[in-house]
N, C-alpha and C. Protein backbone atom coordinates (compact mmCIF):
# COMPACT_ATOMS: atom_id res chain seq x y z
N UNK A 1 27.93 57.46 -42.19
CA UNK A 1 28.39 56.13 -42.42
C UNK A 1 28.81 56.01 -43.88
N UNK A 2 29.70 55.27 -44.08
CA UNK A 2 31.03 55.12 -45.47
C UNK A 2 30.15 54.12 -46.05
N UNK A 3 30.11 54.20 -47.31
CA UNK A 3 29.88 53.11 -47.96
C UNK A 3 30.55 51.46 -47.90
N UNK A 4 31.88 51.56 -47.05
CA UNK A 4 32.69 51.15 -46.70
C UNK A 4 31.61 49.95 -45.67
N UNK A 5 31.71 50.43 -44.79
CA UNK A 5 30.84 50.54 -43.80
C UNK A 5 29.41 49.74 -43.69
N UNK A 6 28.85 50.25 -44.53
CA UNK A 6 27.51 49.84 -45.18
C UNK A 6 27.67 48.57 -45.26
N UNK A 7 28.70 48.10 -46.49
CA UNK A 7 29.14 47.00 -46.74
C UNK A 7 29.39 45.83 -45.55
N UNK A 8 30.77 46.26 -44.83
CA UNK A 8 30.79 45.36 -43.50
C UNK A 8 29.40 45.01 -43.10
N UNK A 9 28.56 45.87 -42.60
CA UNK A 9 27.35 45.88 -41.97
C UNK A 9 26.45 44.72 -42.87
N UNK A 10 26.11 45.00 -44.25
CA UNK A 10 25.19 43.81 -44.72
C UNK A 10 26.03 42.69 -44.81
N UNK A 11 27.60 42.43 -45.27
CA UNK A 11 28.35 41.10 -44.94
C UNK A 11 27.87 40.34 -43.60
N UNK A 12 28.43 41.90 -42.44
CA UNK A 12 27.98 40.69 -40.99
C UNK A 12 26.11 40.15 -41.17
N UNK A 13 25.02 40.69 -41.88
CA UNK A 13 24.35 40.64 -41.67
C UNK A 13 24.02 39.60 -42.59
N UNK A 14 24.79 39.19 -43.55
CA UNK A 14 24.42 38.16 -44.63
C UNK A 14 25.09 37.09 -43.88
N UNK A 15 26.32 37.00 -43.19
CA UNK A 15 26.97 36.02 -42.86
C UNK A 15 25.94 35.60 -41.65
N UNK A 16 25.66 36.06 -40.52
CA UNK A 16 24.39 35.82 -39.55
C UNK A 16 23.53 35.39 -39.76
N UNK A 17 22.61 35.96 -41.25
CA UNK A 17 21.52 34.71 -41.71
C UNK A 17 21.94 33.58 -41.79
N UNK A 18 23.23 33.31 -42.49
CA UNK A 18 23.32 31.98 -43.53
C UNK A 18 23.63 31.39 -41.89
N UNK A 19 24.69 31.65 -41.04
CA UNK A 19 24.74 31.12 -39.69
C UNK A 19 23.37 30.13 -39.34
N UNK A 20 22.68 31.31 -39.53
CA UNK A 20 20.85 31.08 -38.66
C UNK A 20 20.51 30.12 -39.68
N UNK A 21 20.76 30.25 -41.10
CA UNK A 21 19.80 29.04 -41.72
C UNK A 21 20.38 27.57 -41.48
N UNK A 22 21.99 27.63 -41.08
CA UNK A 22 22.59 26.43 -41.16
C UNK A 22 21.56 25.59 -39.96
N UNK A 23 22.10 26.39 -38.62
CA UNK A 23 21.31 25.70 -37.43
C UNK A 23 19.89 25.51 -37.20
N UNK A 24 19.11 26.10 -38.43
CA UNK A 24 17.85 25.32 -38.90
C UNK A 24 17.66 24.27 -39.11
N UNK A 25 18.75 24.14 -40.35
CA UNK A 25 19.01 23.38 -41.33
C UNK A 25 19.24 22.00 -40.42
N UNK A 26 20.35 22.17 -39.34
CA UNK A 26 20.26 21.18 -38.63
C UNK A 26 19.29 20.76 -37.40
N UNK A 27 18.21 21.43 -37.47
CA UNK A 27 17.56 21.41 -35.85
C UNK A 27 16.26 20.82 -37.09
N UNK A 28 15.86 21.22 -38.34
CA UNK A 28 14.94 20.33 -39.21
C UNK A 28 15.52 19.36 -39.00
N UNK A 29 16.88 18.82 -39.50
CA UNK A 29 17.06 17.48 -39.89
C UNK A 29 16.86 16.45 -38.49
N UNK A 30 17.75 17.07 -37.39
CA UNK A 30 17.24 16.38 -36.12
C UNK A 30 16.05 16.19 -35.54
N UNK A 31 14.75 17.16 -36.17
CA UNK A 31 13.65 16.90 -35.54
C UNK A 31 13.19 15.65 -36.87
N UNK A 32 12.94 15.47 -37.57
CA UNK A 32 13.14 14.52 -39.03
C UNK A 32 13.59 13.75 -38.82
N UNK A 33 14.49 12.63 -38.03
CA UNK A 33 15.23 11.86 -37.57
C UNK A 33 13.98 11.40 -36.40
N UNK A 34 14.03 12.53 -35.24
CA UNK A 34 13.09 12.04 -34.28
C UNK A 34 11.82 11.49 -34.69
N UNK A 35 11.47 12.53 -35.85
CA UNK A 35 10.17 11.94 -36.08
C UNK A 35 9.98 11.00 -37.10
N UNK A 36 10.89 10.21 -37.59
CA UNK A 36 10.98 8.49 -38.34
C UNK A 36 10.77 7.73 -36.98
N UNK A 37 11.83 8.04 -35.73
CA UNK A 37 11.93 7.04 -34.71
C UNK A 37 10.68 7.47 -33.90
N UNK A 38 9.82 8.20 -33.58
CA UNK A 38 8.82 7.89 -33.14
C UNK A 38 7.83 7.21 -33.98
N UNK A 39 7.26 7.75 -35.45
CA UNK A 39 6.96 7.18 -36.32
C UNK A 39 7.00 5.46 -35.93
N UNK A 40 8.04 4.94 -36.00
CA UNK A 40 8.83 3.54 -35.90
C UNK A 40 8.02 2.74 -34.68
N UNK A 41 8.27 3.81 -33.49
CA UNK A 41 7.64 3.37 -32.28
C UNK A 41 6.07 3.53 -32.04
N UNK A 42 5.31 4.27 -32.50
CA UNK A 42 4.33 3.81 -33.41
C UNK A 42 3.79 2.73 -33.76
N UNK A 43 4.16 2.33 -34.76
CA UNK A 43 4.50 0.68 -35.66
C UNK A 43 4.22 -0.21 -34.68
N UNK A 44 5.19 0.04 -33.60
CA UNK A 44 5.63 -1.17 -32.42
C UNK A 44 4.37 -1.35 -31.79
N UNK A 45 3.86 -0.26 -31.27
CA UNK A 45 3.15 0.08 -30.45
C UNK A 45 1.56 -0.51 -31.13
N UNK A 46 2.02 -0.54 -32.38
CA UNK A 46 0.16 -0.47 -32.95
C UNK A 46 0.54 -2.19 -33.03
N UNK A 47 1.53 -2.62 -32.93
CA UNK A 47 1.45 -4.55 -33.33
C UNK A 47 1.14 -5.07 -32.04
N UNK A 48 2.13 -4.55 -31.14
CA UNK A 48 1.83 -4.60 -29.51
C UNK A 48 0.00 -4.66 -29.64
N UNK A 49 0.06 -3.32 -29.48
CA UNK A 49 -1.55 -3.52 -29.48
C UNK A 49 -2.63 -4.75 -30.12
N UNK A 50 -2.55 -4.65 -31.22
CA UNK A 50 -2.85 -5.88 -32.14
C UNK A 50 -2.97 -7.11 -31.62
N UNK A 51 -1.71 -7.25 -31.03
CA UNK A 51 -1.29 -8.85 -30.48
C UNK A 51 -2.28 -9.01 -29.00
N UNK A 52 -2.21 -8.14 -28.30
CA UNK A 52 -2.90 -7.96 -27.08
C UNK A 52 -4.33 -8.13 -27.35
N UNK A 53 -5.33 -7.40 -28.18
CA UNK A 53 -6.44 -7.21 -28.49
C UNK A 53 -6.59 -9.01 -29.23
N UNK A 54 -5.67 -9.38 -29.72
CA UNK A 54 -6.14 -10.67 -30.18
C UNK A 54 -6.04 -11.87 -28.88
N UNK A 55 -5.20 -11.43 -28.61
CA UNK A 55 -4.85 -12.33 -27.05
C UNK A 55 -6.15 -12.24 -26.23
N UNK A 56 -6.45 -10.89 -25.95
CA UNK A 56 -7.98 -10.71 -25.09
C UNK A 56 -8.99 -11.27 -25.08
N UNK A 57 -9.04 -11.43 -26.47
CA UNK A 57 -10.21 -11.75 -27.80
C UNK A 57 -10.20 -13.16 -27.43
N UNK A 58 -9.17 -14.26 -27.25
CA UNK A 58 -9.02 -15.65 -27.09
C UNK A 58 -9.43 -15.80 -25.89
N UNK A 59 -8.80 -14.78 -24.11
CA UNK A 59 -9.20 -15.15 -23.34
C UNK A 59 -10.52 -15.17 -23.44
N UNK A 60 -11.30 -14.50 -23.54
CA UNK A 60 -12.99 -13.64 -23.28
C UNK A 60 -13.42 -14.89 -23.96
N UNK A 61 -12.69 -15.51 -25.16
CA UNK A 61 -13.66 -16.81 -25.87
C UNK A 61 -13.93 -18.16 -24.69
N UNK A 62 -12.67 -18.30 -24.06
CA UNK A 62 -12.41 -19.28 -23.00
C UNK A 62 -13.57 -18.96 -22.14
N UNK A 63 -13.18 -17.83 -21.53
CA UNK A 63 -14.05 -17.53 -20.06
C UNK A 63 -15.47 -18.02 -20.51
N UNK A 64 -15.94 -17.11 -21.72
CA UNK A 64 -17.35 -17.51 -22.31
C UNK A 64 -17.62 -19.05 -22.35
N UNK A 65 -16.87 -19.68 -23.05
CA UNK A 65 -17.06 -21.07 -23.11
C UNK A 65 -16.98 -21.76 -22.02
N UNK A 66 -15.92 -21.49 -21.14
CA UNK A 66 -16.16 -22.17 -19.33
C UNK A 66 -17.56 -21.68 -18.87
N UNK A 67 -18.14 -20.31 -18.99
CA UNK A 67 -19.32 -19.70 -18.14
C UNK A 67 -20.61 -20.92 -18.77
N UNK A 68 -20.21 -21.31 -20.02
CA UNK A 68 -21.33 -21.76 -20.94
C UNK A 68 -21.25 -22.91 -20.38
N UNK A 69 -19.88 -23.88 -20.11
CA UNK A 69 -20.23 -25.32 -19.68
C UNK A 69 -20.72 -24.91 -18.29
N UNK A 70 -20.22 -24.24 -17.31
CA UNK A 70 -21.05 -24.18 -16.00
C UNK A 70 -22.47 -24.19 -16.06
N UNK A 71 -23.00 -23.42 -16.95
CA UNK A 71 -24.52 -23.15 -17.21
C UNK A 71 -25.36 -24.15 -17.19
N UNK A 72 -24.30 -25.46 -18.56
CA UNK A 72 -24.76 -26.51 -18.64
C UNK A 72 -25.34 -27.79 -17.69
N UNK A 73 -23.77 -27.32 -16.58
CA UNK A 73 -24.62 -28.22 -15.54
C UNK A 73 -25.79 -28.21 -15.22
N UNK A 74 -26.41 -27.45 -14.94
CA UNK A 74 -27.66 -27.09 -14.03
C UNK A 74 -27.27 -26.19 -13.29
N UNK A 75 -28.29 -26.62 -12.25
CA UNK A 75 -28.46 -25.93 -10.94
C UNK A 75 -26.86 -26.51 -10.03
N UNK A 76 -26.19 -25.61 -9.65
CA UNK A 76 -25.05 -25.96 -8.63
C UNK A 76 -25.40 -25.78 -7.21
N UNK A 77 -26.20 -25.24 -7.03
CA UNK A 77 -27.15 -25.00 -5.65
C UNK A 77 -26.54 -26.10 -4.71
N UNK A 78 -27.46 -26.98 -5.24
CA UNK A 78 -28.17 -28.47 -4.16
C UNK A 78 -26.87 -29.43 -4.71
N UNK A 79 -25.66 -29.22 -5.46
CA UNK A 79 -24.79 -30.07 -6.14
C UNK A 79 -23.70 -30.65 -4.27
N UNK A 80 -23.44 -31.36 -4.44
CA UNK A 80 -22.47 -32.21 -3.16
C UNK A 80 -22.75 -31.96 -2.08
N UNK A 81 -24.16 -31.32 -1.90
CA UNK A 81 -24.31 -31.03 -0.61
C UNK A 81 -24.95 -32.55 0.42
N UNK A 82 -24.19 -32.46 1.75
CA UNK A 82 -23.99 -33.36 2.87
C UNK A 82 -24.72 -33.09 4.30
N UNK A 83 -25.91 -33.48 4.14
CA UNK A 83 -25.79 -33.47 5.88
C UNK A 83 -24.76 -34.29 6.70
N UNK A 84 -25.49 -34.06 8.18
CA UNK A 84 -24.11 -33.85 9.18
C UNK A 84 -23.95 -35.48 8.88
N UNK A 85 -24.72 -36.94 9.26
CA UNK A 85 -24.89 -37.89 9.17
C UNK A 85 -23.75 -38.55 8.16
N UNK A 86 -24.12 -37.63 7.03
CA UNK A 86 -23.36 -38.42 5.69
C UNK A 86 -21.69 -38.29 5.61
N UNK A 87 -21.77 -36.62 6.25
CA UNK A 87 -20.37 -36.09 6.51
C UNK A 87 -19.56 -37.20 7.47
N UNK A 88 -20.01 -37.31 8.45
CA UNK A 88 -19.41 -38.53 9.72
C UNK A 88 -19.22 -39.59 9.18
N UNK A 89 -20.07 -40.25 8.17
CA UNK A 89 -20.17 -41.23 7.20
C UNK A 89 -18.52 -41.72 6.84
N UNK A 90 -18.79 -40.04 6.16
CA UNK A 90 -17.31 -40.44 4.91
C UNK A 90 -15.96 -39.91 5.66
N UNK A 91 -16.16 -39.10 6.81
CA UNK A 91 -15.27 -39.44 7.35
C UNK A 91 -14.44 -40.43 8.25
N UNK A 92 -15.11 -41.18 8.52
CA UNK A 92 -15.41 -42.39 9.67
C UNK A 92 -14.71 -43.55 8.01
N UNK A 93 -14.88 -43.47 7.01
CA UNK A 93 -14.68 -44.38 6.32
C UNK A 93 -13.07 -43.99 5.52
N UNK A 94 -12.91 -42.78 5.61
CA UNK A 94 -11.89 -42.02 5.21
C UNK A 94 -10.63 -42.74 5.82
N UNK A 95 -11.85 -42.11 7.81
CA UNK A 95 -10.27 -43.08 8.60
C UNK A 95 -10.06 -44.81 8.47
N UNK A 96 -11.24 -45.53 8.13
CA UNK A 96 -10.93 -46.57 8.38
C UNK A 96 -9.93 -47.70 7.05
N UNK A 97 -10.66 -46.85 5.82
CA UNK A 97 -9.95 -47.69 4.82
C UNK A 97 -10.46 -48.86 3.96
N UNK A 98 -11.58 -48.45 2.91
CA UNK A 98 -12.16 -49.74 2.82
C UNK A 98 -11.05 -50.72 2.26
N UNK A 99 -11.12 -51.55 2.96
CA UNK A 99 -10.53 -52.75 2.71
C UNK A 99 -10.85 -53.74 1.30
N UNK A 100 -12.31 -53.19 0.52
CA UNK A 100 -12.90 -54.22 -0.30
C UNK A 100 -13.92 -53.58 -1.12
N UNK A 101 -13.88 -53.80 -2.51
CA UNK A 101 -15.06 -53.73 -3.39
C UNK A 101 -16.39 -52.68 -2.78
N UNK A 102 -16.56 -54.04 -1.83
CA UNK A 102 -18.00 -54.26 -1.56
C UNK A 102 -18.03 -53.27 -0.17
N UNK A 103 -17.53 -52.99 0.62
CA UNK A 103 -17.42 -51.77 1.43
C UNK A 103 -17.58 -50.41 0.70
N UNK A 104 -16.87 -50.32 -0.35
CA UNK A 104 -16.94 -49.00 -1.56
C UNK A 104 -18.14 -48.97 -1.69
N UNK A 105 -19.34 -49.92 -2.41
CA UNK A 105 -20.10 -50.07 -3.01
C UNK A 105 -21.47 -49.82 -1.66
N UNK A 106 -21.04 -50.38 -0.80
CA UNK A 106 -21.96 -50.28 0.03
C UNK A 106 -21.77 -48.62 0.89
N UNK A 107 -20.71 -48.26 0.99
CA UNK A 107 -20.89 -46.77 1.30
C UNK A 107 -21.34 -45.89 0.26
N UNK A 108 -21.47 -46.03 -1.44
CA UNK A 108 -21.91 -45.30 -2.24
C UNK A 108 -23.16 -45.28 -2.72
N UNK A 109 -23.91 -46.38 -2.26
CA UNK A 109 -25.14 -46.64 -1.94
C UNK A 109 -25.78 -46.20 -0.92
N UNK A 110 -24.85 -45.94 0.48
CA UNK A 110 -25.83 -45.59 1.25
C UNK A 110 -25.79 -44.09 1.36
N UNK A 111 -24.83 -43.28 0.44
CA UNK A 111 -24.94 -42.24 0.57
C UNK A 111 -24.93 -40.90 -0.88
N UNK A 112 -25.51 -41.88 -1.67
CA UNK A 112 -25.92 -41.36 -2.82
C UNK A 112 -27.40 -41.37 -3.20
């Protein structure tokens, strides 16, 4: 082999690196790009979150505070409960319609 020769040979072989470093060069910069925009989505993702965890945080206060006034009542057990008598009562008065005050007053008396 010619010195000639030699030459061609490390040219093609210098020109092939620099080839290879270019499409590095660009496959870094495109992965560098991706990784700002995931980065980014990230961000989104952690406020998302944030907002949700505070949102949760408000329901769970509600629920707590409804569970707390239920508590307050008492006992719900024995609460509106009707024998059969009282039931016929208020339905029988349902259909008829008090007409007056004193019909109201006298069915809430006799069944309170």
């Amino acid at each position: 082999m010619t010195q000639v020769e030699e030459t061609r040979l490390h040219a093609m072989r210098i020109q092939k690196a620099m080839t290879l470093i270019g499409h590095l060069r660009d496959s870094y910069r495109e992965l560098e790009s991706r990784y700002r925009m995931v980065e980014t989505h990230n961000l989104e993702l952690q406020e998302l979150l944030d907002k949700v965890s505070a949102d949760q945080q408000v329901v769970e206060e509600a629920i707590e505070s409804a569970l707390e006034s239920l508590e307050a009542l008492g006992d719900l057990d024995s609460f509106g409960t009707m024998d059969l008598s009282e039931l016929e009562d208020a339905e029988q008065y349902t259909i008829d319609g008090a007409s007056s005050e004193e019909e109201l007053d006298t069915f809430e008396s006799e069944n309170l």
